[in-house]
PDB file of N, CA and C in Angstrom:
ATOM      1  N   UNK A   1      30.082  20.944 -42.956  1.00  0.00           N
ATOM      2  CA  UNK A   1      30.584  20.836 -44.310  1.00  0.00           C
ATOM      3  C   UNK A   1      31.144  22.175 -44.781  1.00  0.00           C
ATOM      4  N   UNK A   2      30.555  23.101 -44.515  1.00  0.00           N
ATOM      5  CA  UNK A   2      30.847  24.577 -44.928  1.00  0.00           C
ATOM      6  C   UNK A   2      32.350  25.473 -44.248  1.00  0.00           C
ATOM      7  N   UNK A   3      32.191  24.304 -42.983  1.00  0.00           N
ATOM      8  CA  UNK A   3      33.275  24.973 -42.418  1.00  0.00           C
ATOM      9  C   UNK A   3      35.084  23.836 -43.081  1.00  0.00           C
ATOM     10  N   UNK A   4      34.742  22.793 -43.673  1.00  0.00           N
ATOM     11  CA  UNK A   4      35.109  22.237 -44.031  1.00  0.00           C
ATOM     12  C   UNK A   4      35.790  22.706 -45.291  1.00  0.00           C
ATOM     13  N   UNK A   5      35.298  23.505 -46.196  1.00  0.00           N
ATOM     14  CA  UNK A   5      35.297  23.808 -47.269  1.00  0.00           C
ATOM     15  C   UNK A   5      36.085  25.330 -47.323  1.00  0.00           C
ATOM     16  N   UNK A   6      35.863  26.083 -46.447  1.00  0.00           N
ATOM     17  CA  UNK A   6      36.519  27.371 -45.875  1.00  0.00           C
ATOM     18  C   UNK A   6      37.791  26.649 -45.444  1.00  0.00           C
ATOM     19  N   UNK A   7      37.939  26.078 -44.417  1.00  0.00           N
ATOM     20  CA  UNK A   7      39.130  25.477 -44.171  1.00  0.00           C
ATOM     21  C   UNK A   7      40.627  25.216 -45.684  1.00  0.00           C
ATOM     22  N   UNK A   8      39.683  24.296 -46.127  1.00  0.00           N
ATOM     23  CA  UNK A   8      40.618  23.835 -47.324  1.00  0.00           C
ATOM     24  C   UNK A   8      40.895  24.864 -48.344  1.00  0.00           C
ATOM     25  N   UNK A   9      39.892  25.728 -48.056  1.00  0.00           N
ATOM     26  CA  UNK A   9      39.946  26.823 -49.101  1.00  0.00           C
ATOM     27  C   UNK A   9      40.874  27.670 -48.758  1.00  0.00           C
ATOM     28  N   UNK A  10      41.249  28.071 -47.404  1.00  0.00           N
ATOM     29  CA  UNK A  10      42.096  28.843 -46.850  1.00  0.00           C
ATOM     30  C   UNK A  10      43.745  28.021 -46.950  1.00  0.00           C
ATOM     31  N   UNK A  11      43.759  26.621 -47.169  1.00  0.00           N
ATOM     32  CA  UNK A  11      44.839  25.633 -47.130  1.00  0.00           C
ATOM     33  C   UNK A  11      45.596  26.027 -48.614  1.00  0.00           C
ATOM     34  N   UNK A  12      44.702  26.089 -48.941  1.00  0.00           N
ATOM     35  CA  UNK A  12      45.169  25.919 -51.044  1.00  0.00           C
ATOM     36  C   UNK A  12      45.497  27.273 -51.406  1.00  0.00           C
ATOM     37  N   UNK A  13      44.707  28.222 -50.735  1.00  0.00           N
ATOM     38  CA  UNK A  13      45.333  29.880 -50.588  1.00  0.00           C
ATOM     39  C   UNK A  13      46.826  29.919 -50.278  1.00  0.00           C
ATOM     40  N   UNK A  14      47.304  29.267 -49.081  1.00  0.00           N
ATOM     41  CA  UNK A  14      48.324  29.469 -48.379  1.00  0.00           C
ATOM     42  C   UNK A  14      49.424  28.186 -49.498  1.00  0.00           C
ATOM     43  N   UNK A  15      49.030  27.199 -49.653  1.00  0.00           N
ATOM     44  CA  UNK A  15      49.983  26.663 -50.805  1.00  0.00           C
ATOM     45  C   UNK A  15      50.235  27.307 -51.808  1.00  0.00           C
ATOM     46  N   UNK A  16      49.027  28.213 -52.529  1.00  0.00           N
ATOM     47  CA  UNK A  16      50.044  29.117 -53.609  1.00  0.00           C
ATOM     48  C   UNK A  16      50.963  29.919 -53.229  1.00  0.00           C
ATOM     49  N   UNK A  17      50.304  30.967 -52.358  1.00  0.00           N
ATOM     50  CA  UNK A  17      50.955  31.984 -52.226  1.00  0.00           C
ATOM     51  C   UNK A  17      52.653  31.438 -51.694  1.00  0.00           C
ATOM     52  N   UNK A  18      53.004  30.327 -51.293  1.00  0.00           N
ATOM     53  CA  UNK A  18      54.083  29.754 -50.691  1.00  0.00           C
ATOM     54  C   UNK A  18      54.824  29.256 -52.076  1.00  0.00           C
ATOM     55  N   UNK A  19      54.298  28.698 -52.944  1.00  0.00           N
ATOM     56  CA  UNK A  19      54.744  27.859 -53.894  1.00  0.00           C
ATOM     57  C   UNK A  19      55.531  29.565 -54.771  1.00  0.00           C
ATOM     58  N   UNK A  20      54.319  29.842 -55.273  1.00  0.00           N
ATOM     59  CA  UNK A  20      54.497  31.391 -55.944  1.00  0.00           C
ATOM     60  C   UNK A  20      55.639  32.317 -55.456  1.00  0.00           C
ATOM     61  N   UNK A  21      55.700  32.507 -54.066  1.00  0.00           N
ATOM     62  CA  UNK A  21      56.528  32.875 -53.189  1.00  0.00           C
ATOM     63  C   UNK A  21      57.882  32.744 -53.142  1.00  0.00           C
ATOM     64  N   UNK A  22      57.648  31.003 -52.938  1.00  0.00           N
ATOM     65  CA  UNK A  22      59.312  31.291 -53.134  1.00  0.00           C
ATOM     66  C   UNK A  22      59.833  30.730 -54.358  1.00  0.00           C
ATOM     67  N   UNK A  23      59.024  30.300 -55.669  1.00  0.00           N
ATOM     68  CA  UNK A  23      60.058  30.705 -57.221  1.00  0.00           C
ATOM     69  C   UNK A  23      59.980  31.644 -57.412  1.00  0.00           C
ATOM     70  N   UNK A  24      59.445  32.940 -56.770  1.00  0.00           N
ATOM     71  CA  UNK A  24      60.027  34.411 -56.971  1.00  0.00           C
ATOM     72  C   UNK A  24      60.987  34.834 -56.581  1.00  0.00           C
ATOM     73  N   UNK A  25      61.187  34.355 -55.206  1.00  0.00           N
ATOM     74  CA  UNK A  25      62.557  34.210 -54.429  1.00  0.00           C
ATOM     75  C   UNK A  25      63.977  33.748 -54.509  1.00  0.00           C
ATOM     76  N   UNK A  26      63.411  32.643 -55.468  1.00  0.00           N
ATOM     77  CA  UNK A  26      64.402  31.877 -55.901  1.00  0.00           C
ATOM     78  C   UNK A  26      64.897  32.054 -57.061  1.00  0.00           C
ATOM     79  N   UNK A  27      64.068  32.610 -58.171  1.00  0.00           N
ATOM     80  CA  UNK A  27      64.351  33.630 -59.587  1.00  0.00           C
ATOM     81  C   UNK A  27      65.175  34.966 -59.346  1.00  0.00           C
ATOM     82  N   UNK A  28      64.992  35.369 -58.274  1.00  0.00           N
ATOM     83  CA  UNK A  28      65.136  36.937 -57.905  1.00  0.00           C
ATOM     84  C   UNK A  28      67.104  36.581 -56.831  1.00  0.00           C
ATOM     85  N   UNK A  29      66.903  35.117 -56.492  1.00  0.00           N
ATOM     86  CA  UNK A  29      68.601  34.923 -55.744  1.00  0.00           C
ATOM     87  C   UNK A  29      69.054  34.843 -57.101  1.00  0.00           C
ATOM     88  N   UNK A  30      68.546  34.063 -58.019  1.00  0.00           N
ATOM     89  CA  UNK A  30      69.541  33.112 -59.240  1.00  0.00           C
ATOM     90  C   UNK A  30      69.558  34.617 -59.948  1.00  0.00           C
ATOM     91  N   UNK A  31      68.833  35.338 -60.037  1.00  0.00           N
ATOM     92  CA  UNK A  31      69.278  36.760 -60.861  1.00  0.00           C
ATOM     93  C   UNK A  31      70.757  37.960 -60.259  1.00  0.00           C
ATOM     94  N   UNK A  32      71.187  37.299 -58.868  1.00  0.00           N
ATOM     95  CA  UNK A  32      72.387  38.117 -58.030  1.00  0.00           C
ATOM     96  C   UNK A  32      73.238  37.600 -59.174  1.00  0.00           C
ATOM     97  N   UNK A  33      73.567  36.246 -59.786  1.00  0.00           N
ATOM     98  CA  UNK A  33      74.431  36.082 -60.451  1.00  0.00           C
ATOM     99  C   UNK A  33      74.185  36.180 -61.972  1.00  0.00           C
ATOM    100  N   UNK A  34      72.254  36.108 -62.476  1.00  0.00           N
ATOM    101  CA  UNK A  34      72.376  36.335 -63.713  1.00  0.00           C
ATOM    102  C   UNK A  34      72.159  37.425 -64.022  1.00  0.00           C
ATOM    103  N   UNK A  35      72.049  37.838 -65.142  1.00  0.00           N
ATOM    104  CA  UNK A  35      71.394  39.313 -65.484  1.00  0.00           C
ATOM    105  C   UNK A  35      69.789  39.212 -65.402  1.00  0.00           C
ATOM    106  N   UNK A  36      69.440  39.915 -64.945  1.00  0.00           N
ATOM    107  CA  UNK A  36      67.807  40.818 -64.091  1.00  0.00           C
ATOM    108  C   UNK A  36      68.245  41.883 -63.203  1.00  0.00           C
ATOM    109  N   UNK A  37      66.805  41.828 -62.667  1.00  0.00           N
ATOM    110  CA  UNK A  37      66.865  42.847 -61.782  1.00  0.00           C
ATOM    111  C   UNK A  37      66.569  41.684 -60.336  1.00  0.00           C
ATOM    112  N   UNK A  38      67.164  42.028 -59.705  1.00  0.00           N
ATOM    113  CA  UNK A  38      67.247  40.821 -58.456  1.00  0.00           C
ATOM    114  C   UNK A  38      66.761  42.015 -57.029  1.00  0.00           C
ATOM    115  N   UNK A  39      67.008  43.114 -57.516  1.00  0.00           N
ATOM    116  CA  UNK A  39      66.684  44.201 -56.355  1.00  0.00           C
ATOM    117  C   UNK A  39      65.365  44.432 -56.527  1.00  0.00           C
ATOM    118  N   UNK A  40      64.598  43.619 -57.181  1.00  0.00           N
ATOM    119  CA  UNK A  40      63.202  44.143 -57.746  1.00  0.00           C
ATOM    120  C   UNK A  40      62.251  42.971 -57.335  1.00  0.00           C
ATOM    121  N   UNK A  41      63.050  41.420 -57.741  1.00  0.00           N
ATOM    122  CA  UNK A  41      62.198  40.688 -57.421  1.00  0.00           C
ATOM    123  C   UNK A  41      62.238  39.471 -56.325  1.00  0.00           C
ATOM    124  N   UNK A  42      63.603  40.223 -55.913  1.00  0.00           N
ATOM    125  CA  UNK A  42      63.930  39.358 -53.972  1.00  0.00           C
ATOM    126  C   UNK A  42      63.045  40.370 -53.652  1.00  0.00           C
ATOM    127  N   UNK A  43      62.477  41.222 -53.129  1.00  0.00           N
ATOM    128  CA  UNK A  43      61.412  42.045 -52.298  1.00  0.00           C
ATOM    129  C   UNK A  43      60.437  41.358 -52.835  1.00  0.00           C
ATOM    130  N   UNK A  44      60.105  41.033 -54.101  1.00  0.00           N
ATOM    131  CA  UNK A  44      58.892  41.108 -54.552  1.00  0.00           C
ATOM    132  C   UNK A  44      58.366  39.340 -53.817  1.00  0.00           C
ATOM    133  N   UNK A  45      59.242  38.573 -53.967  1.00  0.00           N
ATOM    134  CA  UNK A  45      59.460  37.392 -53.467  1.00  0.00           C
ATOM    135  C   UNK A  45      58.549  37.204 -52.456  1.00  0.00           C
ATOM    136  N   UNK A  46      59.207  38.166 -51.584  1.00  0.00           N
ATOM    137  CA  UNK A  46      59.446  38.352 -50.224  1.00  0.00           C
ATOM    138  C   UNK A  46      58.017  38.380 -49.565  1.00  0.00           C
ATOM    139  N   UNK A  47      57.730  40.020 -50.540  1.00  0.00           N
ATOM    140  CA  UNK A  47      56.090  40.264 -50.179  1.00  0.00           C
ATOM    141  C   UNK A  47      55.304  39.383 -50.289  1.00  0.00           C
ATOM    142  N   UNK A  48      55.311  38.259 -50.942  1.00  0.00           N
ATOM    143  CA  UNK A  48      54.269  37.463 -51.416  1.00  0.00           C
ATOM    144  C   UNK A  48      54.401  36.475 -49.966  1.00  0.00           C
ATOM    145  N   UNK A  49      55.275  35.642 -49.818  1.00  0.00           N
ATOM    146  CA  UNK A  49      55.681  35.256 -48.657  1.00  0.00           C
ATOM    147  C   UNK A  49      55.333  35.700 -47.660  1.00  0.00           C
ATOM    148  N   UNK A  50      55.280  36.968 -47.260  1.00  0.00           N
ATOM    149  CA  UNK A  50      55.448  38.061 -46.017  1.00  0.00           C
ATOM    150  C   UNK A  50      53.588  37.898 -45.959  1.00  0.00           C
ATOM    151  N   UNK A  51      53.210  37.640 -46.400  1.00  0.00           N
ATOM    152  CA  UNK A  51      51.444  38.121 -46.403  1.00  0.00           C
ATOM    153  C   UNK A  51      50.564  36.523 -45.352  1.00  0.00           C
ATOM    154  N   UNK A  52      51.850  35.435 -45.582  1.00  0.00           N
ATOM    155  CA  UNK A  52      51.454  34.713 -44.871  1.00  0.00           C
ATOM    156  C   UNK A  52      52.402  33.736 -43.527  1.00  0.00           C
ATOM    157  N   UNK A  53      54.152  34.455 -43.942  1.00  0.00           N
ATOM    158  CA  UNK A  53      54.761  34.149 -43.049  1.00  0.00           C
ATOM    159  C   UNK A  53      55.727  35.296 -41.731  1.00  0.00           C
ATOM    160  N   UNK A  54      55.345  35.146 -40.352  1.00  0.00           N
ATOM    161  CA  UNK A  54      56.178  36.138 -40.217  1.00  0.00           C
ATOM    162  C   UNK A  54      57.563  36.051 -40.243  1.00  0.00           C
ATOM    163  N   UNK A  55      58.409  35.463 -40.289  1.00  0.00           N
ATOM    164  CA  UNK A  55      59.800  35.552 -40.736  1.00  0.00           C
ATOM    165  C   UNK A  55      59.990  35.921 -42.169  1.00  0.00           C
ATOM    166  N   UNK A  56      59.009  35.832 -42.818  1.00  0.00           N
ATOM    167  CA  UNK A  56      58.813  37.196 -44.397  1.00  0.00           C
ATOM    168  C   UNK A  56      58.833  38.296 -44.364  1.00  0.00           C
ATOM    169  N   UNK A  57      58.008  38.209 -43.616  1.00  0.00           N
ATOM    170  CA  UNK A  57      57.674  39.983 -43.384  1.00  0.00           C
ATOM    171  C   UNK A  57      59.056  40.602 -42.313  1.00  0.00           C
ATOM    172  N   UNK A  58      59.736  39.857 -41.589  1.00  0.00           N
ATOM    173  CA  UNK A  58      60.916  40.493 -40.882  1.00  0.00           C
ATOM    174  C   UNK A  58      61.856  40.763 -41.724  1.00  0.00           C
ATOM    175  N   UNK A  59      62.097  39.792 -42.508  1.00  0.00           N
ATOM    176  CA  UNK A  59      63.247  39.674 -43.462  1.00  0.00           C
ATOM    177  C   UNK A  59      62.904  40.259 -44.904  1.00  0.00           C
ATOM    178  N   UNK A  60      61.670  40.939 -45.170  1.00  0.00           N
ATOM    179  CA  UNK A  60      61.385  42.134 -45.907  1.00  0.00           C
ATOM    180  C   UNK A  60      61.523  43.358 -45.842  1.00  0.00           C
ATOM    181  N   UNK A  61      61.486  43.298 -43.930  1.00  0.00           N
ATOM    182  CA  UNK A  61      61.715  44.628 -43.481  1.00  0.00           C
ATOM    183  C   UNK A  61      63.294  44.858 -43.543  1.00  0.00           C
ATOM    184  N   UNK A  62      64.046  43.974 -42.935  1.00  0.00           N
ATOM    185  CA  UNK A  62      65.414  44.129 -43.285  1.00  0.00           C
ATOM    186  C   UNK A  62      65.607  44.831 -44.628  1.00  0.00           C
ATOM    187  N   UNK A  63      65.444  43.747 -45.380  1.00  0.00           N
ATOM    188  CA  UNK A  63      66.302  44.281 -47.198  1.00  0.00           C
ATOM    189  C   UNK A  63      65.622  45.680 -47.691  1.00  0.00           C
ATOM    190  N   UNK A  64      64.329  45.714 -47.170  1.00  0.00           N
ATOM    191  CA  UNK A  64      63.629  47.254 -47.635  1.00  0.00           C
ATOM    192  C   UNK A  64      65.358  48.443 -46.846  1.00  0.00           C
ATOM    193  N   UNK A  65      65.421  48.237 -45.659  1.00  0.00           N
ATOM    194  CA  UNK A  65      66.481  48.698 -44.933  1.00  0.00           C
ATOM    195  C   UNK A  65      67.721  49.357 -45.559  1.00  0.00           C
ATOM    196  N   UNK A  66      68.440  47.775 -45.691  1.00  0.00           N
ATOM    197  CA  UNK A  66      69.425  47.322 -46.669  1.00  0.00           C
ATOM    198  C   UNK A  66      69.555  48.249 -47.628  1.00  0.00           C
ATOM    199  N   UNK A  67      68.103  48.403 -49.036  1.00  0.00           N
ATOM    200  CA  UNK A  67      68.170  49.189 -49.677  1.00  0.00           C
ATOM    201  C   UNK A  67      68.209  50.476 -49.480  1.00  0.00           C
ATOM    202  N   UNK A  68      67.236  50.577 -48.649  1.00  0.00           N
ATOM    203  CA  UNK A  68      67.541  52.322 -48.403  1.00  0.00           C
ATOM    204  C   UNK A  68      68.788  53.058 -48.166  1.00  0.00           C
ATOM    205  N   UNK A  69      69.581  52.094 -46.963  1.00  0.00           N
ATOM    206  CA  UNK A  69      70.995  52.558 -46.977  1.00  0.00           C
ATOM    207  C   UNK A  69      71.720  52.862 -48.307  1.00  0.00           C
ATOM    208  N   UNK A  70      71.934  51.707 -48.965  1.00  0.00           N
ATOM    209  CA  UNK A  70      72.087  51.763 -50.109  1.00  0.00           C
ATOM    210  C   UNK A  70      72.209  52.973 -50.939  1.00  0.00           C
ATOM    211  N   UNK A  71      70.880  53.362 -50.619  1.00  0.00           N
ATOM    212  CA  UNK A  71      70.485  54.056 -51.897  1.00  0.00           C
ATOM    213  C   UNK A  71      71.017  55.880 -51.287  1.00  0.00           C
ATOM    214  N   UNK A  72      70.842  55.832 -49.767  1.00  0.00           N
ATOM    215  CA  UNK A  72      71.420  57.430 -49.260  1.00  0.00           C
ATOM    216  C   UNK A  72      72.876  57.119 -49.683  1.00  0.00           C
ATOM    217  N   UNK A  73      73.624  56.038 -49.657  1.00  0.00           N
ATOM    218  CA  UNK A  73      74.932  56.400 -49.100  1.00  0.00           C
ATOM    219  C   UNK A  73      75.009  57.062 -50.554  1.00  0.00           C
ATOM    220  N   UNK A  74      74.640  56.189 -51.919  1.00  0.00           N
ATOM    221  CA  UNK A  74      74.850  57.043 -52.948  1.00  0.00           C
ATOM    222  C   UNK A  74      74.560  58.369 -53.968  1.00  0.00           C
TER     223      UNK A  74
END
């Protein structure tokens, strides 16, 4: 039973953080065209995502990248 309960508990962990995840992701694309800060909360997205998927965490490492260039060239 206990292991039962850990299980599901670890299930409902991983549904937020996914759900949470990506309307941050998806707030943080729809902000490229509205006004926000979209450089603030596509990473932030990302991280949340990244903690339980690895194609998050690759594609976090990218845009961290992305930005940095960014930010020497100017």
């Amino acid at each position: 039973m206990k292991q039962h309960v850990i299980r599901t508990l670890g299930q409902a962990k991983r549904l937020i953080v996914t759900v949470t995840g990506c309307t941050v992701l998806v707030a943080g694309i729809a902000m490229l065209v509205l006004p926000g800060p979209a450089i603030v909360v596509i990473p932030a997205g990302l991280a949340l995502l990244a903690t339980e998927f690895i194609w998050a965490r690759k594609l976090l490492i990218t845009v961290k990248e992305r930005i940095e260039s960014v930010r020497k060239a100017h």
